[in-house]
C-alpha atoms as a PDB file:
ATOM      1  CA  UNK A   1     -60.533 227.834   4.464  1.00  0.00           C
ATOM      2  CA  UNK A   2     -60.820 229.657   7.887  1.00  0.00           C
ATOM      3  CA  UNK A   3     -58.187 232.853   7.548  1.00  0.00           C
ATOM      4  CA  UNK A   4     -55.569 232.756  10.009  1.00  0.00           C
ATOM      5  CA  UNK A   5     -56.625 236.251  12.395  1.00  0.00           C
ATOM      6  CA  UNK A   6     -59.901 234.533  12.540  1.00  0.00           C
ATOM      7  CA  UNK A   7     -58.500 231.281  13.981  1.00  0.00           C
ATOM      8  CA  UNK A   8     -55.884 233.301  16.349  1.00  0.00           C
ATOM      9  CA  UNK A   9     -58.711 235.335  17.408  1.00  0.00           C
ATOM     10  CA  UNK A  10     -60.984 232.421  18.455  1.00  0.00           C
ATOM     11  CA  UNK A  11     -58.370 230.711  20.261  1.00  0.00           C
ATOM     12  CA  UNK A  12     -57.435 233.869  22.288  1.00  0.00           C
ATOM     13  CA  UNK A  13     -61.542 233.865  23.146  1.00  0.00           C
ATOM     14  CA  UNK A  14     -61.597 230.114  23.788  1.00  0.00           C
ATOM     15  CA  UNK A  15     -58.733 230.105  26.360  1.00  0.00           C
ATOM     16  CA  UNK A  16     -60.241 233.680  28.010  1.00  0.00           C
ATOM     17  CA  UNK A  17     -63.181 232.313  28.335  1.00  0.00           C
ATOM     18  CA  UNK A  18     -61.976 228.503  30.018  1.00  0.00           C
ATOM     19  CA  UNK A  19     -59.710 230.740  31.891  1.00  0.00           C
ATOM     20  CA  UNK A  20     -62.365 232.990  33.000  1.00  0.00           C
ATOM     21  CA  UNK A  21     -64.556 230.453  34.189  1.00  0.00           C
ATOM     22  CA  UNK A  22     -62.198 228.454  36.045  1.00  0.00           C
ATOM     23  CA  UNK A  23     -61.320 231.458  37.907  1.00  0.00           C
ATOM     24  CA  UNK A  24     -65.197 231.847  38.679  1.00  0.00           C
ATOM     25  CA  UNK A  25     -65.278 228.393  39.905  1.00  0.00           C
ATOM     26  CA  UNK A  26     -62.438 228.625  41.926  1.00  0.00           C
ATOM     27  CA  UNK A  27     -63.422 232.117  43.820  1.00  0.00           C
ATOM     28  CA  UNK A  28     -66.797 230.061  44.694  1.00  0.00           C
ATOM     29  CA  UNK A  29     -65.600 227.062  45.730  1.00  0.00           C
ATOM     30  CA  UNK A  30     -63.178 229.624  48.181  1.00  0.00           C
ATOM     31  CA  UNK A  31     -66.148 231.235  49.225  1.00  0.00           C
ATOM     32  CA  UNK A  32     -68.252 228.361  50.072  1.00  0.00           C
ATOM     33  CA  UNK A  33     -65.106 226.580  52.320  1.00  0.00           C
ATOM     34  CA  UNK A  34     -64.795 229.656  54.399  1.00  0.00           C
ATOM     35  CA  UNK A  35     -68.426 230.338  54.716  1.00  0.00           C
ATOM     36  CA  UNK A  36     -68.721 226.608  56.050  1.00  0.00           C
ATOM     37  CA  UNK A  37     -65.278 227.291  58.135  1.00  0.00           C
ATOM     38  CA  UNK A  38     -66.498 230.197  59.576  1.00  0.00           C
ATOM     39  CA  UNK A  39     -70.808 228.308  60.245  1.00  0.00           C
ATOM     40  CA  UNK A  40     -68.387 225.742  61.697  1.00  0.00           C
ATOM     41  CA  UNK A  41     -66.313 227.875  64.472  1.00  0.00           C
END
């Protein structure tokens, strides 16, 4: 039986981390669409 801190405290990590990453992802793809925008004009 997995104590319940333990659990808690790899859920907290889990979403962090999807969180984290998605925010990485997102700041990229930004990035990349105004690098192109701005090759374009």
């Amino acid at each position: 039986m997995i104590p319940h801190a333990t659990l808690t405290v790899a859920l907290a990590v889990a979403a962090a981390l999807s969180l984290w990453t998605t925010g990485v992802a997102w700041r990229h793809r930004d990035a990349r669409s105004r690098a192109a925008r701005w090759r374009c004009s």
